[in-house]
PDB file of N, CA and C in Angstrom:
ATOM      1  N   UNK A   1      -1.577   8.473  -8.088  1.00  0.00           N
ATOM      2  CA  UNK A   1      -1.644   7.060  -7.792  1.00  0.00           C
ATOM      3  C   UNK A   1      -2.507   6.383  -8.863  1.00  0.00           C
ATOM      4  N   UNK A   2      -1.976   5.466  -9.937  1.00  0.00           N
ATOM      5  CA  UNK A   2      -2.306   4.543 -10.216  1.00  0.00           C
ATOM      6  C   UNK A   2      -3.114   3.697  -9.723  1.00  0.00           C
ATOM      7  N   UNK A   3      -5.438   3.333  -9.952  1.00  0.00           N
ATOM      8  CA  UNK A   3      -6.193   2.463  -9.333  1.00  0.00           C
ATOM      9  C   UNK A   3      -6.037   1.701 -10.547  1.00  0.00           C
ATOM     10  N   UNK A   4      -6.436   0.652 -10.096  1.00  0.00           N
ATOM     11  CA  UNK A   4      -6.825  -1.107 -11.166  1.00  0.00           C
ATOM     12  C   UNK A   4      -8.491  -0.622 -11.488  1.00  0.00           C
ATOM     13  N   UNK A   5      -9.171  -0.708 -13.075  1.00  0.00           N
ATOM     14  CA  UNK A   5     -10.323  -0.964 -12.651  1.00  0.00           C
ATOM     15  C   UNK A   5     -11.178  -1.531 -11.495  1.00  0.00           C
ATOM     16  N   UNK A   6     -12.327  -1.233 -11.144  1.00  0.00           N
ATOM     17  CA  UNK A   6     -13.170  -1.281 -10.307  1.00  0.00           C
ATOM     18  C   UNK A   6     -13.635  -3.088 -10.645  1.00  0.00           C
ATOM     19  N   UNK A   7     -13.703  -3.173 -11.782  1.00  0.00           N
ATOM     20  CA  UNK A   7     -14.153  -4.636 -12.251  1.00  0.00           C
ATOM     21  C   UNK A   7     -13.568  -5.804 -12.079  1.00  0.00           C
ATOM     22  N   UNK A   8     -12.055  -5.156 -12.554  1.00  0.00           N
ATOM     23  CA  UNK A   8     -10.520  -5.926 -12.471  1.00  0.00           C
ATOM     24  C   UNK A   8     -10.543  -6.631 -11.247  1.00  0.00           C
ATOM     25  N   UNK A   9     -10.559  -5.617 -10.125  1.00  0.00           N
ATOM     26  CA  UNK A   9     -10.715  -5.411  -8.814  1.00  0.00           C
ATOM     27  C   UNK A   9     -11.766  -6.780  -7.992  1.00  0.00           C
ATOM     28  N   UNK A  10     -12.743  -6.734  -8.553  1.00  0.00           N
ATOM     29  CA  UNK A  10     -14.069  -7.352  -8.266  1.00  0.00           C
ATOM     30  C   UNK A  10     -13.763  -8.155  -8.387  1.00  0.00           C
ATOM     31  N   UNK A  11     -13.517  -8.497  -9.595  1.00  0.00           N
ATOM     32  CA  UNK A  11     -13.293 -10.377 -10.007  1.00  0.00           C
ATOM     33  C   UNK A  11     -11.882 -11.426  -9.533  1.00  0.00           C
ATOM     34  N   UNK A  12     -11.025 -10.286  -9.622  1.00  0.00           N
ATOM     35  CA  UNK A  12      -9.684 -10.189  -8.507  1.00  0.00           C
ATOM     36  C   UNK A  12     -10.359 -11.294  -7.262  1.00  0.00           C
ATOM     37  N   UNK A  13     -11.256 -10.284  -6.805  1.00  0.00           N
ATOM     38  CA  UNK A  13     -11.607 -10.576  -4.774  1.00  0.00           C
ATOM     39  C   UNK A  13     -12.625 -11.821  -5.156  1.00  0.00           C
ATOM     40  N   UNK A  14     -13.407 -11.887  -5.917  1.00  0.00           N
ATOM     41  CA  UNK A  14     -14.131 -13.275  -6.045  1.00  0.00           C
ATOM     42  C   UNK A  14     -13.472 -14.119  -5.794  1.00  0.00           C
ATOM     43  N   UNK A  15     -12.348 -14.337  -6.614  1.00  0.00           N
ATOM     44  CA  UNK A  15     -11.273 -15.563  -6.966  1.00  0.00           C
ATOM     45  C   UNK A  15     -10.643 -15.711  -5.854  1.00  0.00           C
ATOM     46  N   UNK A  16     -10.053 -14.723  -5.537  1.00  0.00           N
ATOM     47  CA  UNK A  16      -8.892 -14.720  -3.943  1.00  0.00           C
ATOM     48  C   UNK A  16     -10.428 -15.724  -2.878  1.00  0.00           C
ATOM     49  N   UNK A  17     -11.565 -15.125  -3.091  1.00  0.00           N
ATOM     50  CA  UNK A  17     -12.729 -16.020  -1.766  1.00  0.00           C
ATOM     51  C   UNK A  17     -12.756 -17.458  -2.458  1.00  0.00           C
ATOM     52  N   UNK A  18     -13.056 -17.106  -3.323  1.00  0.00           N
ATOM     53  CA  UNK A  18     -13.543 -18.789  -3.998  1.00  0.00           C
ATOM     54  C   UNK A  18     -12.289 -19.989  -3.323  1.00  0.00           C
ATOM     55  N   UNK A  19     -11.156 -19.420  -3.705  1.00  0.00           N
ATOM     56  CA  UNK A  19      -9.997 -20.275  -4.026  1.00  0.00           C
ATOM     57  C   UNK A  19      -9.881 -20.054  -2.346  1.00  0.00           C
ATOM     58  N   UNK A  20      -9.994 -19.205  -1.434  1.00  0.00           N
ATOM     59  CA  UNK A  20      -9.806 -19.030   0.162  1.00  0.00           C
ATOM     60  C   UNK A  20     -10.681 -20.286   0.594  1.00  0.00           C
ATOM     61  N   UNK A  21     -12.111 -20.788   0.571  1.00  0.00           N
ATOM     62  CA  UNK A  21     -13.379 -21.536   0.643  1.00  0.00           C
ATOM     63  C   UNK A  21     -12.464 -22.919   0.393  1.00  0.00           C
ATOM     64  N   UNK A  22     -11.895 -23.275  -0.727  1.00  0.00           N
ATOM     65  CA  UNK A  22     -11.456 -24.177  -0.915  1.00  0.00           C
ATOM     66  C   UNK A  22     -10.146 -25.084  -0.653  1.00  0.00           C
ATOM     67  N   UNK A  23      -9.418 -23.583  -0.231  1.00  0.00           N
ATOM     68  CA  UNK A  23      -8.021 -24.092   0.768  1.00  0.00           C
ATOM     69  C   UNK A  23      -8.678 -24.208   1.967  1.00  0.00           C
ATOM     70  N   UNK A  24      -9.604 -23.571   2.608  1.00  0.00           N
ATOM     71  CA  UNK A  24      -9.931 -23.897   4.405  1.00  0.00           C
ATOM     72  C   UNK A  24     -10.754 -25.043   3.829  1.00  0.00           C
ATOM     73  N   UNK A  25     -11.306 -25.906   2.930  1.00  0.00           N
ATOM     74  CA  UNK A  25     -11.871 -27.264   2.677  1.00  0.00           C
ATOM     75  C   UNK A  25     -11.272 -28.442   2.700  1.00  0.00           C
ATOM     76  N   UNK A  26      -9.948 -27.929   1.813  1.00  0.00           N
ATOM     77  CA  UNK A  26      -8.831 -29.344   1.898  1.00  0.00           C
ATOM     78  C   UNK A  26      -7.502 -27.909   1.772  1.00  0.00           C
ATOM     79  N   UNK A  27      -6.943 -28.226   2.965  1.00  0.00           N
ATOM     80  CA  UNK A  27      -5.483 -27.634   3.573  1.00  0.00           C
ATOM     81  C   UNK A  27      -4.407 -28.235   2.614  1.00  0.00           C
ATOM     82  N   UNK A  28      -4.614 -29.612   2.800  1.00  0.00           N
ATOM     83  CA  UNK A  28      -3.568 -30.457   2.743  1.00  0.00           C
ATOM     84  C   UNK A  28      -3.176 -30.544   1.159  1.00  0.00           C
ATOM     85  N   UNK A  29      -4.065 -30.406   0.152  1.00  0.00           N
ATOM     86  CA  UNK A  29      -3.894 -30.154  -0.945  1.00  0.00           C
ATOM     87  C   UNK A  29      -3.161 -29.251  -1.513  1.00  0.00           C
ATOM     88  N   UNK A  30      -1.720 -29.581  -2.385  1.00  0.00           N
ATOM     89  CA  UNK A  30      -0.516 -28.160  -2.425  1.00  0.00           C
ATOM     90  C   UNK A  30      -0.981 -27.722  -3.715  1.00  0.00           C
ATOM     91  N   UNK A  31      -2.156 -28.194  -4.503  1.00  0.00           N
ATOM     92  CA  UNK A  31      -2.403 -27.453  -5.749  1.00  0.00           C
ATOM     93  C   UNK A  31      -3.528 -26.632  -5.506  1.00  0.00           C
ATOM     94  N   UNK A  32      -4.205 -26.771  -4.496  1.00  0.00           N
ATOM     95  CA  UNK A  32      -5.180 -25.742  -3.917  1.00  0.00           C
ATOM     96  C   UNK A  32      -4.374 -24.702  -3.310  1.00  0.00           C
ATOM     97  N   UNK A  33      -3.339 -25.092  -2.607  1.00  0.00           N
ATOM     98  CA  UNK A  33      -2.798 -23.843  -1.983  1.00  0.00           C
ATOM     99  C   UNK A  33      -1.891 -23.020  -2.764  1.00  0.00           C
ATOM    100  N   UNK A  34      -1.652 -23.663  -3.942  1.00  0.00           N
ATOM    101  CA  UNK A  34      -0.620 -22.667  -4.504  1.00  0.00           C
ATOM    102  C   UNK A  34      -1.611 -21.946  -5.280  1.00  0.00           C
ATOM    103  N   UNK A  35      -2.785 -22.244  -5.944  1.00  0.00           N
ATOM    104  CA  UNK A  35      -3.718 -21.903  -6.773  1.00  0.00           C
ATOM    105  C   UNK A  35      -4.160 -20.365  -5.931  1.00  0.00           C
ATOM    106  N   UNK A  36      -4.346 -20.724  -4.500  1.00  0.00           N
ATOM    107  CA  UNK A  36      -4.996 -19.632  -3.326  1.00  0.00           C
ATOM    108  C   UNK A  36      -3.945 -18.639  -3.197  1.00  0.00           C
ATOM    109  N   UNK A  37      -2.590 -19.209  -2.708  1.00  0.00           N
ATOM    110  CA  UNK A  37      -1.921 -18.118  -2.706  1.00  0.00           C
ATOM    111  C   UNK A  37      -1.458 -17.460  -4.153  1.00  0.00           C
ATOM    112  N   UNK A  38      -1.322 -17.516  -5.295  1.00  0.00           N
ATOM    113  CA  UNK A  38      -1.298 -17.416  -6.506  1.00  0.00           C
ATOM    114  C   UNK A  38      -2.552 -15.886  -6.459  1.00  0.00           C
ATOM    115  N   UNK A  39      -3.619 -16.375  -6.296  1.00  0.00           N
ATOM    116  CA  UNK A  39      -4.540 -15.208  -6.444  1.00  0.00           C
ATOM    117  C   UNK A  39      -4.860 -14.272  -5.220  1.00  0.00           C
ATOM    118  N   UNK A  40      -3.604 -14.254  -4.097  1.00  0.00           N
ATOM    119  CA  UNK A  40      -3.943 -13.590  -2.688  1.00  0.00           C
ATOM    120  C   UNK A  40      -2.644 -12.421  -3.388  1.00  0.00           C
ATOM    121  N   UNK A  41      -1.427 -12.899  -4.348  1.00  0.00           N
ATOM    122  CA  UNK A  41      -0.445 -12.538  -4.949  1.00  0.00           C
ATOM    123  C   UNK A  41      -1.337 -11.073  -5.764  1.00  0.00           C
ATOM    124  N   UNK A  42      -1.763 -11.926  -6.571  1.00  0.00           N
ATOM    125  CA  UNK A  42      -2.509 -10.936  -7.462  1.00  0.00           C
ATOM    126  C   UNK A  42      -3.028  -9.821  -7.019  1.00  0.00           C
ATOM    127  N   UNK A  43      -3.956 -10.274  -6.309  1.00  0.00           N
ATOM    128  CA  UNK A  43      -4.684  -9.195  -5.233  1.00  0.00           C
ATOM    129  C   UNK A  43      -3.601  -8.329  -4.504  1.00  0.00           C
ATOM    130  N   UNK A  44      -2.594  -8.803  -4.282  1.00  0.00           N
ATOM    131  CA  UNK A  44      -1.665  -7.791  -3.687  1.00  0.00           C
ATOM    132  C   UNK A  44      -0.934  -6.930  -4.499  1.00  0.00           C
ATOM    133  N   UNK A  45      -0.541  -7.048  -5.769  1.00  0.00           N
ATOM    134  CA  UNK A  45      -0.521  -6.446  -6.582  1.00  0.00           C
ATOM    135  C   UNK A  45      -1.375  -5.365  -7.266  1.00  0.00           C
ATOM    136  N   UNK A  46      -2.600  -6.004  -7.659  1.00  0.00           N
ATOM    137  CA  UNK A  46      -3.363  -5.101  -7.867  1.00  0.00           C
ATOM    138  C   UNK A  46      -3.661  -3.486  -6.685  1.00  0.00           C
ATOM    139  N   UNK A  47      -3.741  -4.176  -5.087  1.00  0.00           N
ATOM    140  CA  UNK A  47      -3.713  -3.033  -4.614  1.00  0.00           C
ATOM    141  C   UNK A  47      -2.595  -2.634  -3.819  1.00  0.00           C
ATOM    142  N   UNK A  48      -1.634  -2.946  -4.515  1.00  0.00           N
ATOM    143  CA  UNK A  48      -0.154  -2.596  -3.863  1.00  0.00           C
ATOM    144  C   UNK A  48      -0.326  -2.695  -2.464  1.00  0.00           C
ATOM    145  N   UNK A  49      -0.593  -4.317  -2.031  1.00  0.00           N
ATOM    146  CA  UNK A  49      -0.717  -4.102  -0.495  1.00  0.00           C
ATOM    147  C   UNK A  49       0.753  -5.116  -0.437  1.00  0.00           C
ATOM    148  N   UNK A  50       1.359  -5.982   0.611  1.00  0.00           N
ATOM    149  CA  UNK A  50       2.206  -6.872   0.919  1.00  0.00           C
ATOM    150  C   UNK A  50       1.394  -7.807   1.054  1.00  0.00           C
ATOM    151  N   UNK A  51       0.348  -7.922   1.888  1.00  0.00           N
ATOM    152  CA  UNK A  51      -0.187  -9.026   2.521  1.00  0.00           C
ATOM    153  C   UNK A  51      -1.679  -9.340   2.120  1.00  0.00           C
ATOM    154  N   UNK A  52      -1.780 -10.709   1.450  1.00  0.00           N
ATOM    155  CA  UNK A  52      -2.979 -11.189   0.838  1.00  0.00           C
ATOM    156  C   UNK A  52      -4.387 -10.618   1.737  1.00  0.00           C
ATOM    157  N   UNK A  53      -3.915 -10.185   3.258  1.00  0.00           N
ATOM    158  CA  UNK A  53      -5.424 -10.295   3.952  1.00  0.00           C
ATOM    159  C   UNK A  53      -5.531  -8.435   3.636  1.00  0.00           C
ATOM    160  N   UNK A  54      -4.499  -7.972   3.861  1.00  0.00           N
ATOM    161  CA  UNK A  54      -4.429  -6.525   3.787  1.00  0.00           C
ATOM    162  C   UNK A  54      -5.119  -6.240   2.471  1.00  0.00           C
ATOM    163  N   UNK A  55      -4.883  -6.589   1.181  1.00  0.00           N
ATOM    164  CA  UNK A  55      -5.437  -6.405  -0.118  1.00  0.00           C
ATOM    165  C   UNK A  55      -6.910  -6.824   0.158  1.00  0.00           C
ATOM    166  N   UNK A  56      -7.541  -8.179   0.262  1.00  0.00           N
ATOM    167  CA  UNK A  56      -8.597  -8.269  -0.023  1.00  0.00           C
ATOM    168  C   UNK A  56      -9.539  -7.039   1.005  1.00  0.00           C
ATOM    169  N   UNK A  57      -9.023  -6.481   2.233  1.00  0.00           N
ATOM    170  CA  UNK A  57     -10.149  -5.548   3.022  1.00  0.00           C
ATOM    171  C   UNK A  57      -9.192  -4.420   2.039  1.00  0.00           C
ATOM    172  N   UNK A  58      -8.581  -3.833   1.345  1.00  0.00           N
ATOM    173  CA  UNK A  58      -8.187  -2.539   0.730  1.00  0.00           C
ATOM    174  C   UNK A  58      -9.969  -2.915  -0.838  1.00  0.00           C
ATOM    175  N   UNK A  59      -9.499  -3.929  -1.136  1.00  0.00           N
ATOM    176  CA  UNK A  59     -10.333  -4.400  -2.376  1.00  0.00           C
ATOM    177  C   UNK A  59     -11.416  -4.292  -1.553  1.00  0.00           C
ATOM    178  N   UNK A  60     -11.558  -4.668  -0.867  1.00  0.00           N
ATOM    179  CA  UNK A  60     -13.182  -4.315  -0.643  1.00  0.00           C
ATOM    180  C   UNK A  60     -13.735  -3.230   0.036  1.00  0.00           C
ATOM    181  N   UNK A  61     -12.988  -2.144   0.558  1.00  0.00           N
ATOM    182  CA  UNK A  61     -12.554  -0.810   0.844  1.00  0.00           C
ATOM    183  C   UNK A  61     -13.082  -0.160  -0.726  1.00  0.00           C
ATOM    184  N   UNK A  62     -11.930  -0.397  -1.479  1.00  0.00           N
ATOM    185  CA  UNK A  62     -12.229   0.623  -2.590  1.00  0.00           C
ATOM    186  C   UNK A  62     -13.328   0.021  -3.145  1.00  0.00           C
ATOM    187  N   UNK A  63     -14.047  -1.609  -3.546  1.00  0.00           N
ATOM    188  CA  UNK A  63     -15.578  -1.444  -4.581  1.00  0.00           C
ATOM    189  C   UNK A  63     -16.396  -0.900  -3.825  1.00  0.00           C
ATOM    190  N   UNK A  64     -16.355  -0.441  -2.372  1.00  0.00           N
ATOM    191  CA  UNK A  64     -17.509   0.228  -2.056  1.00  0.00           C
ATOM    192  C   UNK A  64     -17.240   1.814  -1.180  1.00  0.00           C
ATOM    193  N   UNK A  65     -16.737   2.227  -2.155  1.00  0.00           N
ATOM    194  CA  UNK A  65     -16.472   3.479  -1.623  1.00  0.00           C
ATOM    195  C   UNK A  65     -16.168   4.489  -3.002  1.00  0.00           C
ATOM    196  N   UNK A  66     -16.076   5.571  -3.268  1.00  0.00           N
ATOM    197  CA  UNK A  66     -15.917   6.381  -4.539  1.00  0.00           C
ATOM    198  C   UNK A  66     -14.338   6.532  -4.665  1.00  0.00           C
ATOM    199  N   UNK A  67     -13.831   6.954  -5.405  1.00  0.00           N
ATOM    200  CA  UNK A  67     -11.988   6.991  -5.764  1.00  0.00           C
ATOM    201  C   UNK A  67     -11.717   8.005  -4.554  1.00  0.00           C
ATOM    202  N   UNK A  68     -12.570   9.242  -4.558  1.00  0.00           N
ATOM    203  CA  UNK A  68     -11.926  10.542  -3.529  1.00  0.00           C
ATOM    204  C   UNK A  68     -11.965   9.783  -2.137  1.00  0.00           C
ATOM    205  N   UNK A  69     -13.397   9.387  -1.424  1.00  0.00           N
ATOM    206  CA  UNK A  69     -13.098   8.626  -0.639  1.00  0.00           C
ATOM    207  C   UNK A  69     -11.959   7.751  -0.387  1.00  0.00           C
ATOM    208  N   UNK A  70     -11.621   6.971  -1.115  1.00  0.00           N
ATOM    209  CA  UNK A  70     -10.675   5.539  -1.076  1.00  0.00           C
ATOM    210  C   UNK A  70      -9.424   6.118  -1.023  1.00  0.00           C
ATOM    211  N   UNK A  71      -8.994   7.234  -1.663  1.00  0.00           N
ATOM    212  CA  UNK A  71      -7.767   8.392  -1.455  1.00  0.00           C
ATOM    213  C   UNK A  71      -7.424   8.566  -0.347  1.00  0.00           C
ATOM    214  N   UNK A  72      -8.798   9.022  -0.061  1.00  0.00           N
ATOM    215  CA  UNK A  72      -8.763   9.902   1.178  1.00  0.00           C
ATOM    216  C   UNK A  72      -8.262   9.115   2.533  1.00  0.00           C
ATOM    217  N   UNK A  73      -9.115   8.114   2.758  1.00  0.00           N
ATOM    218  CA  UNK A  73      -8.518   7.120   3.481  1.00  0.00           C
ATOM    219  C   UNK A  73      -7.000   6.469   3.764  1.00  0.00           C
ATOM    220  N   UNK A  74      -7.158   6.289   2.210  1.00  0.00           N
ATOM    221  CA  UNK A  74      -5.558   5.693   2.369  1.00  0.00           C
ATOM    222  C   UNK A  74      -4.656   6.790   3.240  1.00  0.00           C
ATOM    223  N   UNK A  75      -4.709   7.709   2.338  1.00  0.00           N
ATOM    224  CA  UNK A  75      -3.926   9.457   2.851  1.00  0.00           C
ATOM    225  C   UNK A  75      -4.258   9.048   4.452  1.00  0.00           C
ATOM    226  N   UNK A  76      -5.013   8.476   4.794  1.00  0.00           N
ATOM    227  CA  UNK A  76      -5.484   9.272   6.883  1.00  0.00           C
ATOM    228  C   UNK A  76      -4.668   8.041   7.331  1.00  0.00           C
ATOM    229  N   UNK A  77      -4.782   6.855   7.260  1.00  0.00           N
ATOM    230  CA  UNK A  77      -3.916   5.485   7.507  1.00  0.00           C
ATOM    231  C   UNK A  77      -2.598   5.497   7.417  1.00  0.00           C
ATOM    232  N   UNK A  78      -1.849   6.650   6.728  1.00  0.00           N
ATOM    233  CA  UNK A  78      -0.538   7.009   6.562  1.00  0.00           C
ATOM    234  C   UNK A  78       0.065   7.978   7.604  1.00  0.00           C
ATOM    235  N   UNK A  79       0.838   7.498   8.751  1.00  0.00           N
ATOM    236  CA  UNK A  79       1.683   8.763   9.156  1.00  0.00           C
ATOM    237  C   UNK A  79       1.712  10.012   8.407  1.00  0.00           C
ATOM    238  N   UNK A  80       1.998  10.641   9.178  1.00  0.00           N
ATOM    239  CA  UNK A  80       2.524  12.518   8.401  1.00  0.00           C
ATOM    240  C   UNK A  80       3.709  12.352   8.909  1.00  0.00           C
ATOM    241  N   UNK A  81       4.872  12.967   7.893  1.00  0.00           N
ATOM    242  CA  UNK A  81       6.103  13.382   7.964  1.00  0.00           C
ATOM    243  C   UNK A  81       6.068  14.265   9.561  1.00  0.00           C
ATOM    244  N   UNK A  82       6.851  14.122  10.141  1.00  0.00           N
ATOM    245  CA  UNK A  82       7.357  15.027  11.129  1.00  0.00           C
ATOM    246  C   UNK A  82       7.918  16.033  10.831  1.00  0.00           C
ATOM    247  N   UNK A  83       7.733  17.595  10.638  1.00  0.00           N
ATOM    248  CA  UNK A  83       8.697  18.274  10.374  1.00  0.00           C
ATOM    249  C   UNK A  83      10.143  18.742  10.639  1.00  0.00           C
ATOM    250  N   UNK A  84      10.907  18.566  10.096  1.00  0.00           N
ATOM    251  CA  UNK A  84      12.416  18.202  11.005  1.00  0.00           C
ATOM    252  C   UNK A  84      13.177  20.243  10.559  1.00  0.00           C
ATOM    253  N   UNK A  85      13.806  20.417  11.122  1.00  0.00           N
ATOM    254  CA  UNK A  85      14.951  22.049  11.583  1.00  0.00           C
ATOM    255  C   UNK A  85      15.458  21.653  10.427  1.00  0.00           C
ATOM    256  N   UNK A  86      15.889  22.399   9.472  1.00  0.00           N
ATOM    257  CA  UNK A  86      17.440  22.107   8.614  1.00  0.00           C
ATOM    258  C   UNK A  86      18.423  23.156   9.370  1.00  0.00           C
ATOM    259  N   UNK A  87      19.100  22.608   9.788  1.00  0.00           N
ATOM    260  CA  UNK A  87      20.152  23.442  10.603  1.00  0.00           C
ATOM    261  C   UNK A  87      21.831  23.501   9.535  1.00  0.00           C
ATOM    262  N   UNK A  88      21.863  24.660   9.217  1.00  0.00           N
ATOM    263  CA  UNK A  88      23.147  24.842   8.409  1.00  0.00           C
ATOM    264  C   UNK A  88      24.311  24.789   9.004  1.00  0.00           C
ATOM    265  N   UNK A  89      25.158  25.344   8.808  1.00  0.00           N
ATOM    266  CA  UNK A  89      26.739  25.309   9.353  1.00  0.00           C
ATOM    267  C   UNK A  89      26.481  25.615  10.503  1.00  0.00           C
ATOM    268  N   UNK A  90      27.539  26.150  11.624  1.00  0.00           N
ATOM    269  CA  UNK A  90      27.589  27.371  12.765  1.00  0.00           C
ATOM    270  C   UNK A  90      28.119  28.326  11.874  1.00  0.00           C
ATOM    271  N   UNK A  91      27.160  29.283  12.737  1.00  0.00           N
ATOM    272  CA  UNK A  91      28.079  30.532  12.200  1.00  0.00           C
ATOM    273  C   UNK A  91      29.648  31.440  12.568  1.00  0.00           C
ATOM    274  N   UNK A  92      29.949  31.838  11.569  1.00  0.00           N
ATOM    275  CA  UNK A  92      31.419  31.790  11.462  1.00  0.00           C
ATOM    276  C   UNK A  92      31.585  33.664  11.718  1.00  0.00           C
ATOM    277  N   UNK A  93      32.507  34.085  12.222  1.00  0.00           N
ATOM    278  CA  UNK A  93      32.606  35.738  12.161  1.00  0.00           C
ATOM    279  C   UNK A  93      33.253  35.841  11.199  1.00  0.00           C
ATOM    280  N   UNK A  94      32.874  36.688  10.662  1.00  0.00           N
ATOM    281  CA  UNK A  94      33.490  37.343   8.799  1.00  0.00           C
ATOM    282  C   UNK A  94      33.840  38.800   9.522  1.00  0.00           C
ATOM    283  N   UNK A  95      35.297  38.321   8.735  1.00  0.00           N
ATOM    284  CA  UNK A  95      35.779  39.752   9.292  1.00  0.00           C
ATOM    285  C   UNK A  95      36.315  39.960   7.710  1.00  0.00           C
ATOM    286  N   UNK A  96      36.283  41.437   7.014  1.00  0.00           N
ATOM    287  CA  UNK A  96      36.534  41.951   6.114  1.00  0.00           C
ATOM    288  C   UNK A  96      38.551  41.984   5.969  1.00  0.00           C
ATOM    289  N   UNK A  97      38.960  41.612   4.665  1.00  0.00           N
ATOM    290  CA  UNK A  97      40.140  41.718   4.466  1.00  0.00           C
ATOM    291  C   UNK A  97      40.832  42.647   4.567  1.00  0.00           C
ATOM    292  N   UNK A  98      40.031  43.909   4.505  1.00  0.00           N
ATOM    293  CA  UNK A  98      40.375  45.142   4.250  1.00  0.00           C
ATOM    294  C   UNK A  98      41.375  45.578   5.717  1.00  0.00           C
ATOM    295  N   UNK A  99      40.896  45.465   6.914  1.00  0.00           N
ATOM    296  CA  UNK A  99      40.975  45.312   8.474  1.00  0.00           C
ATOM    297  C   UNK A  99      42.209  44.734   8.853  1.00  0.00           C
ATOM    298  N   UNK A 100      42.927  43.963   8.189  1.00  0.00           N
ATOM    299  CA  UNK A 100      44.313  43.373   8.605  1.00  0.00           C
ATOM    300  C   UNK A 100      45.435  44.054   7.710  1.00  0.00           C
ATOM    301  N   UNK A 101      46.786  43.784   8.476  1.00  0.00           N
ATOM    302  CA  UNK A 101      47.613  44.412   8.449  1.00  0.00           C
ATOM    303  C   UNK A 101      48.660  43.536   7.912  1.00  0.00           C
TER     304      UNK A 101
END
């Protein structure tokens, strides 16, 4: 797995708050909100999340935690595969050619 610097990261989540502070100040403003969602985008990118709120707690998950940790986590938040049977054909009676007439 591919991480974003730790720094990248940081200054990432500043911007996503700063620009968050200033859309809950004036709503109604569409160059504040595109500016906010613009850097909730980013942030989702950077930590391959979907959702602007999901990234900024992953971003602030990983600056305060070590890479093995932040792995590790992710890994426990993930289902485990179910192990599934591979079940082949039915079985067939083999009878030797030799045996018929």
């Amino acid at each position: 797995m591919l991480l974003p610097a730790k720094a990248e990261v940081a200054r990432q989540l500043r911007r996503y708050r700063a620009w968050e502070r200033v859309m809950l100040a004036a709503p109604t403003d569409h160059t504040v909100r595109a500016t906010f969602e613009d850097s909730g985008y980013t942030l989702c990118v950077l930590m391959g999340k979907r959702c602007a709120r999901e990234a900024a707690d992953a971003a602030e998950r990983y600056l305060r935690t070590t890479l093995v940790t932040y792995l590790q986590e992710q890994n426990a938040d993930r289902p485990r595969p179910v192990a599934t049977v591979r079940r082949g054909p039915p079985a067939v009676e083999r009878r030797s050619p030799a045996g018929r007439q």
